[in-house]
PDB file of N, CA and C in Angstrom:
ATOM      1  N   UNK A   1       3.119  -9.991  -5.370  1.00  0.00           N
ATOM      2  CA  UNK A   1       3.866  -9.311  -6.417  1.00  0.00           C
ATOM      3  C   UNK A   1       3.187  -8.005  -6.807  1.00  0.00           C
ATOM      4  N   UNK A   2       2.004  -7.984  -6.881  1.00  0.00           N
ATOM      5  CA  UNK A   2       0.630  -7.216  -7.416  1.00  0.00           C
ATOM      6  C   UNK A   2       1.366  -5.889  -6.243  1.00  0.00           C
ATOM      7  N   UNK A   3       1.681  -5.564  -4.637  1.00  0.00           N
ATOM      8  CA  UNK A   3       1.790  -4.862  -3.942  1.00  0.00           C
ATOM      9  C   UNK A   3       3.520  -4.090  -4.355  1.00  0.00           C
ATOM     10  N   UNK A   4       4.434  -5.062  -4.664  1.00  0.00           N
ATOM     11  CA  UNK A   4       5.725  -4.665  -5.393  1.00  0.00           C
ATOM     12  C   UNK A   4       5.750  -3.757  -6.834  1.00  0.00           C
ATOM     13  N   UNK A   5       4.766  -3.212  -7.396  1.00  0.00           N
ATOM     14  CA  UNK A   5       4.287  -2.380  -8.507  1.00  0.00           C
ATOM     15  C   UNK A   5       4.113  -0.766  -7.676  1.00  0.00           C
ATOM     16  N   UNK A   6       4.322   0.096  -8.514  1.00  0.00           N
ATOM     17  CA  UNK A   6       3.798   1.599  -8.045  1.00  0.00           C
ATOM     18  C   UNK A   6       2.151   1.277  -8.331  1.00  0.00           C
ATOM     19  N   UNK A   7       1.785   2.084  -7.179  1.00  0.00           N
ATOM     20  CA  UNK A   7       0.975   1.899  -6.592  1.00  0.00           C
ATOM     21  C   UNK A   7       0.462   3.119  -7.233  1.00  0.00           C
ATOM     22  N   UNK A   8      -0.032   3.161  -8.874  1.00  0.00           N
ATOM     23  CA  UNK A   8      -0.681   4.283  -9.633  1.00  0.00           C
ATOM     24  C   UNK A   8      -2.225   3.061 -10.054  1.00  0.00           C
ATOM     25  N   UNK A   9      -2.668   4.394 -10.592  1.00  0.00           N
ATOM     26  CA  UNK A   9      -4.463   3.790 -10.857  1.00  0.00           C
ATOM     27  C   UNK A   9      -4.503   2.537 -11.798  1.00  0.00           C
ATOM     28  N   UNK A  10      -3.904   2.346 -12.586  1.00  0.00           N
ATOM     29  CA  UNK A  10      -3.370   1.114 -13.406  1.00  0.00           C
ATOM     30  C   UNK A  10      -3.007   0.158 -12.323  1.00  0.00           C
ATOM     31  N   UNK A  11      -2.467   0.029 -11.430  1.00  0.00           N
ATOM     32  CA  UNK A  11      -2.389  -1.090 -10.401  1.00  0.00           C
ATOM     33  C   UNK A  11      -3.607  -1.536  -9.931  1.00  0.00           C
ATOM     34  N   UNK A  12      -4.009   0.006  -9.389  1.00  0.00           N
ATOM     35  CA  UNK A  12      -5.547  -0.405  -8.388  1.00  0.00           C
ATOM     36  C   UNK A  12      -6.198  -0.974  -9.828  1.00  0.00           C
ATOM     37  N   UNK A  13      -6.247  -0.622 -10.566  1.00  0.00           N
ATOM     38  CA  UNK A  13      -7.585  -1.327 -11.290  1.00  0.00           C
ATOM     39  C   UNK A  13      -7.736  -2.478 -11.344  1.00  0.00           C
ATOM     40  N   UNK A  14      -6.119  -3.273 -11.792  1.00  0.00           N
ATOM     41  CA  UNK A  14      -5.916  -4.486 -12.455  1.00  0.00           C
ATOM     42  C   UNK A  14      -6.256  -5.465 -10.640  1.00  0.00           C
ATOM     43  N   UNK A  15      -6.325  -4.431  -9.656  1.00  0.00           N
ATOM     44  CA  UNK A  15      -6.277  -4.997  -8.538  1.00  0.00           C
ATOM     45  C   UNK A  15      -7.579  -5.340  -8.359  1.00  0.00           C
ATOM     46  N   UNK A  16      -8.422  -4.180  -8.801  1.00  0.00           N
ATOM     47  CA  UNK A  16     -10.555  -4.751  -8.788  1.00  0.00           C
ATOM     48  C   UNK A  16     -10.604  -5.661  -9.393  1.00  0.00           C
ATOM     49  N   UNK A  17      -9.759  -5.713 -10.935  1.00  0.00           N
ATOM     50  CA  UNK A  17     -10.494  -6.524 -11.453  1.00  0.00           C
ATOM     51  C   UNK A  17     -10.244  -7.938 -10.743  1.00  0.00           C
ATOM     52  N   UNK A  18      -8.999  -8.031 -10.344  1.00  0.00           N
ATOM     53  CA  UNK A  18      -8.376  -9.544  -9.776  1.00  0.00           C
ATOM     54  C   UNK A  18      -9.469 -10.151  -8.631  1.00  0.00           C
ATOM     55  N   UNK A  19      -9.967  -8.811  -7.696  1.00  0.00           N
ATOM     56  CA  UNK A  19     -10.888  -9.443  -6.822  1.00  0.00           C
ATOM     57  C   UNK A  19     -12.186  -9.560  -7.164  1.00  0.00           C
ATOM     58  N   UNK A  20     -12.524  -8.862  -8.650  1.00  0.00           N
ATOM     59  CA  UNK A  20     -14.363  -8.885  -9.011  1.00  0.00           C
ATOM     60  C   UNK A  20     -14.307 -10.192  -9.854  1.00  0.00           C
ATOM     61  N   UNK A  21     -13.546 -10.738 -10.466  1.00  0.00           N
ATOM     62  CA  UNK A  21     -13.235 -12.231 -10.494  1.00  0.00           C
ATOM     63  C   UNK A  21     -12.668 -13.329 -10.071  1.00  0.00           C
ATOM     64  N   UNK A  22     -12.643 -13.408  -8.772  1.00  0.00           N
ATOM     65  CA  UNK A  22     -12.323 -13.868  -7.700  1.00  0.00           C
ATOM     66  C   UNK A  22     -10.546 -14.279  -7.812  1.00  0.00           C
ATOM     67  N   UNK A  23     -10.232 -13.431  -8.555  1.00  0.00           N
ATOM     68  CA  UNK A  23      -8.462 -14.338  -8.201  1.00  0.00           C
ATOM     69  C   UNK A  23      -7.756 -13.587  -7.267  1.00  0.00           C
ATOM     70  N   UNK A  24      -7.710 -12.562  -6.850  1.00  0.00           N
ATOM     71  CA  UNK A  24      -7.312 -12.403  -5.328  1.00  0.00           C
ATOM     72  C   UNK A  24      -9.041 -12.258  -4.676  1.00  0.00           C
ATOM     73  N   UNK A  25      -8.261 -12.575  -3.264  1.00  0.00           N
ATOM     74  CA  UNK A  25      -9.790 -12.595  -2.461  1.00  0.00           C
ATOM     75  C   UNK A  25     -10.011 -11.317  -1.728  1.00  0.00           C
ATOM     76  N   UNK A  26     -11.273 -11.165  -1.782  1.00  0.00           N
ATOM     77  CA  UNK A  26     -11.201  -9.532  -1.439  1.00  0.00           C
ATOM     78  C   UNK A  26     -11.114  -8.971   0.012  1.00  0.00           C
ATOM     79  N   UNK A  27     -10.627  -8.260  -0.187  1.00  0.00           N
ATOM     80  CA  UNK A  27     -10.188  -8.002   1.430  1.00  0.00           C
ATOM     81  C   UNK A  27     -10.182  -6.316   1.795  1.00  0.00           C
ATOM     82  N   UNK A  28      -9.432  -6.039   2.779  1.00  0.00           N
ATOM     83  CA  UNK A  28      -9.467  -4.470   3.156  1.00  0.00           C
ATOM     84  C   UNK A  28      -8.730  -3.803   2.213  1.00  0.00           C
ATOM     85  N   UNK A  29      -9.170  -3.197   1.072  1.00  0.00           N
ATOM     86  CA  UNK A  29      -8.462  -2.572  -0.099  1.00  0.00           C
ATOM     87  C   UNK A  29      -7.729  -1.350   0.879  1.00  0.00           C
ATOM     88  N   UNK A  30      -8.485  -0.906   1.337  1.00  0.00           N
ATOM     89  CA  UNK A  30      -8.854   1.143   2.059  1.00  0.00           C
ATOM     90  C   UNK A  30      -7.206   0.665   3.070  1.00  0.00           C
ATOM     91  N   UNK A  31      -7.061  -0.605   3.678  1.00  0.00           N
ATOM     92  CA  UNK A  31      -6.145  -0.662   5.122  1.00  0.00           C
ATOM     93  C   UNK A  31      -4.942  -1.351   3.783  1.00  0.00           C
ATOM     94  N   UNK A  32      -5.128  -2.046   2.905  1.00  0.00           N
ATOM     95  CA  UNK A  32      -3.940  -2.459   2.246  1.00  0.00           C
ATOM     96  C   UNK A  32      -3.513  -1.262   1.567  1.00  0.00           C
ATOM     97  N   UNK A  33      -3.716   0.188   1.205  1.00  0.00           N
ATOM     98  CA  UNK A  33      -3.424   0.945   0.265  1.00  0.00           C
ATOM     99  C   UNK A  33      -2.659   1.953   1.557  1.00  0.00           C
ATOM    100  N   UNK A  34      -3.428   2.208   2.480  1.00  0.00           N
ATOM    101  CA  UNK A  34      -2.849   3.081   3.373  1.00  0.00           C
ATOM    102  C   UNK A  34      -1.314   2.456   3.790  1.00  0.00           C
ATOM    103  N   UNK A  35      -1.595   1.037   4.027  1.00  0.00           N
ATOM    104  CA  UNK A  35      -0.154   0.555   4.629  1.00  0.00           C
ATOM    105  C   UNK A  35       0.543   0.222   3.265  1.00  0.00           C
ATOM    106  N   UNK A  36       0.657   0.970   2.358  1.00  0.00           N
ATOM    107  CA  UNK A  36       1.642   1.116   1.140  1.00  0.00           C
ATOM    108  C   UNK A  36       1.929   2.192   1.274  1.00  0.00           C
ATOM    109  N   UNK A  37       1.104   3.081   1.249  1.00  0.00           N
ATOM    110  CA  UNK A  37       1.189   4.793   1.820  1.00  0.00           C
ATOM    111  C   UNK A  37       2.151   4.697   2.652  1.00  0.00           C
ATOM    112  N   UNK A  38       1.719   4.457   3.647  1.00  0.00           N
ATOM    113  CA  UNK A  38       2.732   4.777   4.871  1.00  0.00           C
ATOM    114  C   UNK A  38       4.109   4.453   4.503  1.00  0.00           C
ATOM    115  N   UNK A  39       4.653   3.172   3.984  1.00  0.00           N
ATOM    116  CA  UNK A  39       5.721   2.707   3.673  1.00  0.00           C
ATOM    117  C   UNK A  39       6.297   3.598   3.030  1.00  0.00           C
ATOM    118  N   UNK A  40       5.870   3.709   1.684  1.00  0.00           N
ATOM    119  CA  UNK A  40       6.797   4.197   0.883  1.00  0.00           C
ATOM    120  C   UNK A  40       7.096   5.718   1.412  1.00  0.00           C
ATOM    121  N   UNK A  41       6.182   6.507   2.530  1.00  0.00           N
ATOM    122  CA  UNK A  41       6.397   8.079   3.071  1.00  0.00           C
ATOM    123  C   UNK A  41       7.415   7.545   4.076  1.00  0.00           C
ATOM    124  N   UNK A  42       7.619   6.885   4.961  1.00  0.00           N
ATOM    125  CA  UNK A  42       8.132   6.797   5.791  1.00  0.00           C
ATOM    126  C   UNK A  42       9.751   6.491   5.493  1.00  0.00           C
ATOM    127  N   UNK A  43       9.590   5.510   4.032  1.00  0.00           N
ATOM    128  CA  UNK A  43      10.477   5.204   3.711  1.00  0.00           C
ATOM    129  C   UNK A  43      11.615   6.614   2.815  1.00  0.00           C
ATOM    130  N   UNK A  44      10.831   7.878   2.755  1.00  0.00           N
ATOM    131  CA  UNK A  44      11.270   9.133   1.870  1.00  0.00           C
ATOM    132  C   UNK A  44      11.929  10.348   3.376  1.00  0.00           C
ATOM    133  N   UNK A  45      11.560   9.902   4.281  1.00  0.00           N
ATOM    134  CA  UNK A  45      11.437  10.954   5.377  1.00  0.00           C
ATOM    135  C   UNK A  45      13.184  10.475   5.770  1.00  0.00           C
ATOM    136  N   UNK A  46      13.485  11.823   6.280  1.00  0.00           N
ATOM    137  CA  UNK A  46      14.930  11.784   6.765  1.00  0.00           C
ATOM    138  C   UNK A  46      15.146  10.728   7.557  1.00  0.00           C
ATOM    139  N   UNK A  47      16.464  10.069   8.190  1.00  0.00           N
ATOM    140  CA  UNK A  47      15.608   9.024   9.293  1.00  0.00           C
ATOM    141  C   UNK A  47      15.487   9.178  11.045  1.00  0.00           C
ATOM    142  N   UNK A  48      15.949  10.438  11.263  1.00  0.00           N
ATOM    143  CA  UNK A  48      15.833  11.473  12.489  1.00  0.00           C
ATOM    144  C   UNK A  48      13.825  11.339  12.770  1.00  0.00           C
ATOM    145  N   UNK A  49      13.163  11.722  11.191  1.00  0.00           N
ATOM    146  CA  UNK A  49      12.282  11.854  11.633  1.00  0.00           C
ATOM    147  C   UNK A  49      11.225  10.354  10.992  1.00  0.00           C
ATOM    148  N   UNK A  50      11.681   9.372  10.178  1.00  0.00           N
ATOM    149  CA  UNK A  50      11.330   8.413  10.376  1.00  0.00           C
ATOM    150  C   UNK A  50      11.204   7.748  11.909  1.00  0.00           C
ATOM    151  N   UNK A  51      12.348   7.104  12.375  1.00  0.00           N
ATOM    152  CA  UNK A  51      12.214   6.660  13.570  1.00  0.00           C
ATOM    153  C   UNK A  51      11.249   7.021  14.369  1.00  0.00           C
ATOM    154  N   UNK A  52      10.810   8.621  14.725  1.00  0.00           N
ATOM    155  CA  UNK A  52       9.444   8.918  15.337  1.00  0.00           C
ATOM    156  C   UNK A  52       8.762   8.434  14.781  1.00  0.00           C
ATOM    157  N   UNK A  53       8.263   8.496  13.398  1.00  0.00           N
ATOM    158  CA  UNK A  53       6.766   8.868  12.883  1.00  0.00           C
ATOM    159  C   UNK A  53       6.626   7.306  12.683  1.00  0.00           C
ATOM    160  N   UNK A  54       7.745   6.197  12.473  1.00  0.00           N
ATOM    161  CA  UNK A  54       7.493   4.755  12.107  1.00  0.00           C
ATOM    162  C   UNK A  54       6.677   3.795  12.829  1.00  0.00           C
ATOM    163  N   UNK A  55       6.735   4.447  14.145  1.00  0.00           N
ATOM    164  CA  UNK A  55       6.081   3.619  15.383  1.00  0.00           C
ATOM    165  C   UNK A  55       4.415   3.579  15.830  1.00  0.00           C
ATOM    166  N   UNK A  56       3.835   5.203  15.164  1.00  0.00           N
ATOM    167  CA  UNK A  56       2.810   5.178  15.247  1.00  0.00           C
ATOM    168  C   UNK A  56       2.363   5.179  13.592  1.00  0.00           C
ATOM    169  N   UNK A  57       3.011   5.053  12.642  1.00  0.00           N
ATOM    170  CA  UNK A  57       2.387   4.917  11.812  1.00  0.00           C
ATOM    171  C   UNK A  57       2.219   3.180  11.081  1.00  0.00           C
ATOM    172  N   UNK A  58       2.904   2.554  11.896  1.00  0.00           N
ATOM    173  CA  UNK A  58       2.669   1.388  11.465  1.00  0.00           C
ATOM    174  C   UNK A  58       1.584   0.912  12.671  1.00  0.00           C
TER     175      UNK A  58
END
């Protein structure tokens, strides 16, 4: 649910804190934030040029 939120500094935080007290388990923050990145750009791009860019960016 925590990944279904905009993905502003108020997310990430509530997201440290969840893993510096173990209730989510900590994992690749750096590879889970990029593959939100990507989504939501890919998901803004015309879809002429989605379709290219979707294949290597996932």
């Amino acid at each position: 649910m925590l990944d279904a939120l905009p993905q502003d500094r108020n997310t990430r935080y509530i997201r440290e804190v969840l893993v510096a007290t173990g209730a989510l388990p900590q994992g690749q923050e750096n590879l889970a934030r990029l593959e939100l990145w990507v989504k939501e750009t890919v998901e803004n791009l015309p879809s002429h040029q989605a379709r290219i860019i979707r294949p290597f960016a996932e």
